[in-house]
C-alpha atoms as a PDB file:
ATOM      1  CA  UNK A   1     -50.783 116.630 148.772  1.00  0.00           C
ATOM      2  CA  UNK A   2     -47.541 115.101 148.697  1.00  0.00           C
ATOM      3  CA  UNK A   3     -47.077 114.227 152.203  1.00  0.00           C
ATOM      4  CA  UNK A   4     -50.953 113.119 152.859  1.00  0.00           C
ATOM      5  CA  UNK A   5     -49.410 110.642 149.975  1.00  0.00           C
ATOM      6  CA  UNK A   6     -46.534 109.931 151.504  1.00  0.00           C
ATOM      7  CA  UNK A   7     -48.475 108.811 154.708  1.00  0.00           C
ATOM      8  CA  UNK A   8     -51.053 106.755 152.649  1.00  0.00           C
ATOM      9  CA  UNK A   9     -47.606 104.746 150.975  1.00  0.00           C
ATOM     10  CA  UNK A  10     -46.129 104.553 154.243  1.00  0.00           C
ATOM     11  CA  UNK A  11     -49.820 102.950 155.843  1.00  0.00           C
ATOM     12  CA  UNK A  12     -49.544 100.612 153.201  1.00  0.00           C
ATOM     13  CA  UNK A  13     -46.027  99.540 154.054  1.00  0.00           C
ATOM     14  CA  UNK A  14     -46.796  99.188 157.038  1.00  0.00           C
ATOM     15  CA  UNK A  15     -50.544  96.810 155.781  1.00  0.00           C
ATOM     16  CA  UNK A  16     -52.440  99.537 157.367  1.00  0.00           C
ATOM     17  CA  UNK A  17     -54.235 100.879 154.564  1.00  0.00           C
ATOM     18  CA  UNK A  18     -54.634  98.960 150.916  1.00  0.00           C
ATOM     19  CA  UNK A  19     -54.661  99.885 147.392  1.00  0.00           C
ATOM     20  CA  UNK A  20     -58.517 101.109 147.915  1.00  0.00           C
ATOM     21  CA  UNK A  21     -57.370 104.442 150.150  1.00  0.00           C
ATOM     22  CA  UNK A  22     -55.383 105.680 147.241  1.00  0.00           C
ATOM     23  CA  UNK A  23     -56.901 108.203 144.835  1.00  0.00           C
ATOM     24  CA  UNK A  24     -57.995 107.277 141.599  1.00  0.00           C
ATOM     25  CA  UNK A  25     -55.358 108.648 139.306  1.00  0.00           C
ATOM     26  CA  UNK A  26     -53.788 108.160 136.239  1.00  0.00           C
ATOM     27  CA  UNK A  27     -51.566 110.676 136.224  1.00  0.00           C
ATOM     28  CA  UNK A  28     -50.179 109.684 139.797  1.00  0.00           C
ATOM     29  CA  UNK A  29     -49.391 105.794 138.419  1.00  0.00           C
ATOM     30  CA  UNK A  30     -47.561 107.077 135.243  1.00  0.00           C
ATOM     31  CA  UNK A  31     -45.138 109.370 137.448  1.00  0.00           C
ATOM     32  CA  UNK A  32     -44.907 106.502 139.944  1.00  0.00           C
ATOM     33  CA  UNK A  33     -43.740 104.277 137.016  1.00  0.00           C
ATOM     34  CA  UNK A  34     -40.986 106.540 135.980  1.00  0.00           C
ATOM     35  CA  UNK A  35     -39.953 107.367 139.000  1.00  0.00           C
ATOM     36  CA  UNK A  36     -39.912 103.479 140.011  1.00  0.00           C
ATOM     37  CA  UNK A  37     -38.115 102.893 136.591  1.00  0.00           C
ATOM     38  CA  UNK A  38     -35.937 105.724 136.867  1.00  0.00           C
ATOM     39  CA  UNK A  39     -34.128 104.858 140.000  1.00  0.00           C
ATOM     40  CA  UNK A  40     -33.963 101.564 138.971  1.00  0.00           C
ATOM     41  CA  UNK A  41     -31.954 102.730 135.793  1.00  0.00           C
ATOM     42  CA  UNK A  42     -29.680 104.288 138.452  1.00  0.00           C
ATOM     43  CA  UNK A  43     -29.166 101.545 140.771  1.00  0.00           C
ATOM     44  CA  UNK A  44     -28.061  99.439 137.602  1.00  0.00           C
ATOM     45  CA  UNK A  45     -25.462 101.862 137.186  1.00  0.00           C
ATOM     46  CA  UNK A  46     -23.794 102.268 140.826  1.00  0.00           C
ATOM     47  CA  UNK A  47     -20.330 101.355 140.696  1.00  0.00           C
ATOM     48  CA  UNK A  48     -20.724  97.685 141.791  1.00  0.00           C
ATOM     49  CA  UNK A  49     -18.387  94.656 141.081  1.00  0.00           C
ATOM     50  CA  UNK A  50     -21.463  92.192 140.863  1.00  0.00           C
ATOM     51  CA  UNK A  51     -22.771  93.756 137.568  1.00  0.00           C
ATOM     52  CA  UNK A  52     -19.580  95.472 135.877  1.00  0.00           C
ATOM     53  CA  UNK A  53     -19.212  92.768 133.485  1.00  0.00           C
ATOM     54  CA  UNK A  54     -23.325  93.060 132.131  1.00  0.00           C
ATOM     55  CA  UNK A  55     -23.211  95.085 129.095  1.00  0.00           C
ATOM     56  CA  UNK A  56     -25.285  98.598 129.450  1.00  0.00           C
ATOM     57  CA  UNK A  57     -28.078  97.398 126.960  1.00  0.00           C
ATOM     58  CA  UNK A  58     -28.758  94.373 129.147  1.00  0.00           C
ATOM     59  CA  UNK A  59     -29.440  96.456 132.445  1.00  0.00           C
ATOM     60  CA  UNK A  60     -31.697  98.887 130.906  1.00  0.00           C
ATOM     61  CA  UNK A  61     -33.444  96.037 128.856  1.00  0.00           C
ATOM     62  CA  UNK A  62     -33.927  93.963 132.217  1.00  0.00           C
ATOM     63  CA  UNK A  63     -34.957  96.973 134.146  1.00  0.00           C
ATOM     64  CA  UNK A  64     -37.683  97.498 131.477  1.00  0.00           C
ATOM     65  CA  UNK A  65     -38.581  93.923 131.130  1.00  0.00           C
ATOM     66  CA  UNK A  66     -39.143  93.377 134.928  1.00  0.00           C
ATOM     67  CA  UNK A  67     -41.549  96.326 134.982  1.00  0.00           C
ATOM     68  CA  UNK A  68     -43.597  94.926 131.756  1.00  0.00           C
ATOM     69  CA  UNK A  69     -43.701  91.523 133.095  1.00  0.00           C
ATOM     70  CA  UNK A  70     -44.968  93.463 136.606  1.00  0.00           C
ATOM     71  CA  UNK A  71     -47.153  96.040 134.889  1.00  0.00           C
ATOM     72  CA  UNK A  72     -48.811  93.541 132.363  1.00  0.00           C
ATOM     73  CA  UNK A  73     -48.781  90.866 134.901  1.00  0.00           C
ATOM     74  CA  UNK A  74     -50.779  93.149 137.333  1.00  0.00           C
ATOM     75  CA  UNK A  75     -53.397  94.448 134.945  1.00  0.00           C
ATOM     76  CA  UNK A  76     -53.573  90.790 133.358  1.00  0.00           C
ATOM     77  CA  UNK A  77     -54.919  89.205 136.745  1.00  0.00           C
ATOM     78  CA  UNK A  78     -57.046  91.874 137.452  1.00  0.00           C
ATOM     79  CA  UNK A  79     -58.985  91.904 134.020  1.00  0.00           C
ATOM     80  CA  UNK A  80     -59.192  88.369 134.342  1.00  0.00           C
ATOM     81  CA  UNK A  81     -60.599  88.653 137.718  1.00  0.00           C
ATOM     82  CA  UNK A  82     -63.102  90.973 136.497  1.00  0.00           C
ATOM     83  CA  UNK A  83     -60.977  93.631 138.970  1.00  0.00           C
ATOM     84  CA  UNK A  84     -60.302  96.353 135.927  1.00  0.00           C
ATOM     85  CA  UNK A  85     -61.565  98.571 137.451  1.00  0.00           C
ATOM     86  CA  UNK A  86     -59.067  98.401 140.248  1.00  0.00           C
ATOM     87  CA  UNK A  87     -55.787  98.574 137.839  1.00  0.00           C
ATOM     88  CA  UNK A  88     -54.802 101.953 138.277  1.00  0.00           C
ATOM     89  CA  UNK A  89     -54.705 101.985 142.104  1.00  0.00           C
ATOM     90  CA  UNK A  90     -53.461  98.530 142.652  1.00  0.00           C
ATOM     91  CA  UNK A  91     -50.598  99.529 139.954  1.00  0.00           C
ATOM     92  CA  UNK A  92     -50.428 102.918 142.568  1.00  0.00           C
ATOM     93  CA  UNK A  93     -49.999 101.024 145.677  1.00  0.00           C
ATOM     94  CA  UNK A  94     -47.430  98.573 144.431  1.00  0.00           C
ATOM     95  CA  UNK A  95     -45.363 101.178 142.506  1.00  0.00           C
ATOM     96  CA  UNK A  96     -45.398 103.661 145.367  1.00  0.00           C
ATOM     97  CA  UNK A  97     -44.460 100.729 148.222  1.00  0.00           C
ATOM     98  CA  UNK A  98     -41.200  99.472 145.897  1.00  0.00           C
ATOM     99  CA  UNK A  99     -40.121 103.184 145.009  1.00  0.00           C
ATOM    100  CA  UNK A 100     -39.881 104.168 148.924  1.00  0.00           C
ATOM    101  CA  UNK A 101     -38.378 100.719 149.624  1.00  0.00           C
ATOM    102  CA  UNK A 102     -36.163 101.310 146.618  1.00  0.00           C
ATOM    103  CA  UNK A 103     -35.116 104.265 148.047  1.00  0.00           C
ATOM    104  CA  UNK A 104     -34.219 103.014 151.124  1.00  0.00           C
ATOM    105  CA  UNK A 105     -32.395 100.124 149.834  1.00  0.00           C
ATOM    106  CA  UNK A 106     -30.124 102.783 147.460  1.00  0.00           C
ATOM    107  CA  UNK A 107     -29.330 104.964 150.091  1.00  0.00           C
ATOM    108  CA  UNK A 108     -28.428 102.697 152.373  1.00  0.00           C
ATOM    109  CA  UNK A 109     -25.883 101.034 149.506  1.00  0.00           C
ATOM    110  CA  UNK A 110     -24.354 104.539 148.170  1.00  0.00           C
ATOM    111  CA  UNK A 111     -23.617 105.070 152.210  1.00  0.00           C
ATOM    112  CA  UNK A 112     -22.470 101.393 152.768  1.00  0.00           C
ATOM    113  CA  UNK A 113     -20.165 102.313 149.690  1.00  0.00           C
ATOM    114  CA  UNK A 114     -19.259 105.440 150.406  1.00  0.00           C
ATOM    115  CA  UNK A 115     -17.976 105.116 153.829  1.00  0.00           C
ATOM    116  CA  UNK A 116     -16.595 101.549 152.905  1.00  0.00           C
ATOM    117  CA  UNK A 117     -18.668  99.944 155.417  1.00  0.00           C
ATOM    118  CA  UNK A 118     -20.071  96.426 156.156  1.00  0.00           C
ATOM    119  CA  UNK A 119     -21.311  95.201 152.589  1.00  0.00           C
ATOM    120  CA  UNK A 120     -22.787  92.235 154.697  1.00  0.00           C
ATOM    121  CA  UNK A 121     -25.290  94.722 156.420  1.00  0.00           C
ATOM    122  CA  UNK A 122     -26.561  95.500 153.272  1.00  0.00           C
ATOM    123  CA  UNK A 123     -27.498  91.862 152.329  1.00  0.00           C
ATOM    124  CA  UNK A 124     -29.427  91.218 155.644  1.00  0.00           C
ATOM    125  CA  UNK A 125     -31.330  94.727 154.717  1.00  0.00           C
ATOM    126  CA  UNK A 126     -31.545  93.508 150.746  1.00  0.00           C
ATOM    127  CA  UNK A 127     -32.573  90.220 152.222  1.00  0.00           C
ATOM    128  CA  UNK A 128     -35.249  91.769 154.404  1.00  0.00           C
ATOM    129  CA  UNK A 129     -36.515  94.240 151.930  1.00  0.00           C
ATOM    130  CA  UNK A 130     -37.142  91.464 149.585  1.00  0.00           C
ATOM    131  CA  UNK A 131     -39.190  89.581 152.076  1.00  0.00           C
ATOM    132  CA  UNK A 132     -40.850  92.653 153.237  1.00  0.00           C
ATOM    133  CA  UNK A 133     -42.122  93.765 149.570  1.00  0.00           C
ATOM    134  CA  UNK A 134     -43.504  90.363 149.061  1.00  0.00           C
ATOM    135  CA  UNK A 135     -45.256  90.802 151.909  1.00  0.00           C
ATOM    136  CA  UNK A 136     -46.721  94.078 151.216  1.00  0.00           C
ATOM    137  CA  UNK A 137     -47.584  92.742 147.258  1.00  0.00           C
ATOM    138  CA  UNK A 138     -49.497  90.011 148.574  1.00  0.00           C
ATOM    139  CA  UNK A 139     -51.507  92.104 150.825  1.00  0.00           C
ATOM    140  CA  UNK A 140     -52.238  94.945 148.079  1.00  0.00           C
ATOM    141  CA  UNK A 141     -52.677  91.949 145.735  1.00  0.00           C
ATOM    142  CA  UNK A 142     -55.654  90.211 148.178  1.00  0.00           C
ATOM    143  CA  UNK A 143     -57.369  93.101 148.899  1.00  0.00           C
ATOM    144  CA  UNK A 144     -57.299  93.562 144.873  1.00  0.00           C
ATOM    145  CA  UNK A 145     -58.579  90.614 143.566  1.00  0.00           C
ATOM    146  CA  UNK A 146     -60.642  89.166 147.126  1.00  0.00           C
ATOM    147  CA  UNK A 147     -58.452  86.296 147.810  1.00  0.00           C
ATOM    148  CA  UNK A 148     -56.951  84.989 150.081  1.00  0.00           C
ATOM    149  CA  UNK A 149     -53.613  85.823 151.681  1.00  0.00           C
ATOM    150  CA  UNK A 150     -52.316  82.562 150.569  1.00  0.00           C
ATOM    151  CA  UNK A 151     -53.312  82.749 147.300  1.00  0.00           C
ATOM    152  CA  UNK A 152     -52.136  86.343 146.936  1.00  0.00           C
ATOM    153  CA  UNK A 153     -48.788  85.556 148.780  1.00  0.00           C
ATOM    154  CA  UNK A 154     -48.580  82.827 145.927  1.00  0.00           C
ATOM    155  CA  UNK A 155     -49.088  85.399 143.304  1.00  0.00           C
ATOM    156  CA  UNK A 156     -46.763  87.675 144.191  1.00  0.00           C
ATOM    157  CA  UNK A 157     -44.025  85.179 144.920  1.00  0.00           C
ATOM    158  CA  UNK A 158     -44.451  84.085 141.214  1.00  0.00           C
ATOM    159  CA  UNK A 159     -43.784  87.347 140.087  1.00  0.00           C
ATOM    160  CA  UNK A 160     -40.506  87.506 142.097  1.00  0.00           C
ATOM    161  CA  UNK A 161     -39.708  84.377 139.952  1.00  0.00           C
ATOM    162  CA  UNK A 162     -40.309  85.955 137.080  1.00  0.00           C
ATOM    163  CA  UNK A 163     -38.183  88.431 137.982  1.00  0.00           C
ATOM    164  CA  UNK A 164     -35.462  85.821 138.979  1.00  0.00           C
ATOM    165  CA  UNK A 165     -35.542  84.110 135.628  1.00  0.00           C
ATOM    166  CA  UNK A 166     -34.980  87.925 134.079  1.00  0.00           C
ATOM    167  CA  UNK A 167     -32.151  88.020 135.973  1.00  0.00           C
ATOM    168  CA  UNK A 168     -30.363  84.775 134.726  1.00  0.00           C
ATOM    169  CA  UNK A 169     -31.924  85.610 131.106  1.00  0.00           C
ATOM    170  CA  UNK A 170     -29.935  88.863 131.291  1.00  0.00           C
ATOM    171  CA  UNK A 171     -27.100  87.755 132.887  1.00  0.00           C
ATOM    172  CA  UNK A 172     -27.220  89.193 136.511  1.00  0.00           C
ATOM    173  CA  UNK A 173     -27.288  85.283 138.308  1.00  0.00           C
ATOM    174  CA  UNK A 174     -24.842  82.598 137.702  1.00  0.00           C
ATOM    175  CA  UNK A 175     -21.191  84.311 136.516  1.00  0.00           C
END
């Protein structure tokens, strides 16, 4: 089961297959969401001369608030799309696409670290896995609600804001 789900998250990675392939389940979103929120716990505390001067309380509080404002956000749009139906394997989709990018992105930083390599490799790749993601929420996010790819796009990128403006509020932009 694992690695027919593995496949399904990599097809939608790769806008092959959409929220609607995924199984209907619960159980699989609330693991998803720890996971997601667990290695983003992590990341925030990588050795990493960006973020050493944010306090421990504010990188666990942003990591939190970024996943309510992306959780609620979600199921907010969909409800008022008359999509509620389609929460729990939208949620599925997007979770499962940002923990395998995650992971990607982590591993690729605790080897850039460890071997002292480029650090400027790793901001093309952040740069690119950015884009990438808001590509792939836009597409899980029109096949959602039935918009359009603009729209959708739209969507998502306002959710990266939101996630930008966590970032100042906590202190992670502008020191």
């Amino acid at each position: 089961m694992f690695t027919s789900l593995l496949k399904l998250f990599l097809q939608i990675i790769l806008l092959r297959k959409g929220p609607q392939d995924l199984p209907y389940s619960p159980f699989l979103l609330l693991l998803l969401l720890g996971c997601v929120t667990g290695l983003w716990l992590l990341a925030m505390f990588l050795p990493s001369e960006n973020i050493a001067h944010i306090p421990a309380a504010n990188r666990i509080l942003f990591v939190l608030a970024v996943m309510l404002v992306n959780v609620g956000g979600i199921y907010v749009l969909l409800r008022l799309f008359h999509f509620g139906a389609r929460v729990v394997q939208t949620l599925t989709a997007m979770l499962g696409a940002s923990l395998i990018l995650s992971l990607i992105h982590q591993m690729l930083y605790v080897a850039v670290i460890a071997t002292g390599g480029n650090s400027g490799l790793l901001t093309v790749v952040g740069i690119f896995i950015i884009v990438w993601s808001l590509i792939i929420d836009a597409y899980i996010l029109r096949q959602a609600l039935s918009i359009s790819l603009l729209v959708a796009g739209l969507l998502a990128y306002s959710f990266f804001l939101a996630e930008l403006a966590l970032r100042s509020y906590f202190g992670f932009m502008g020191s």
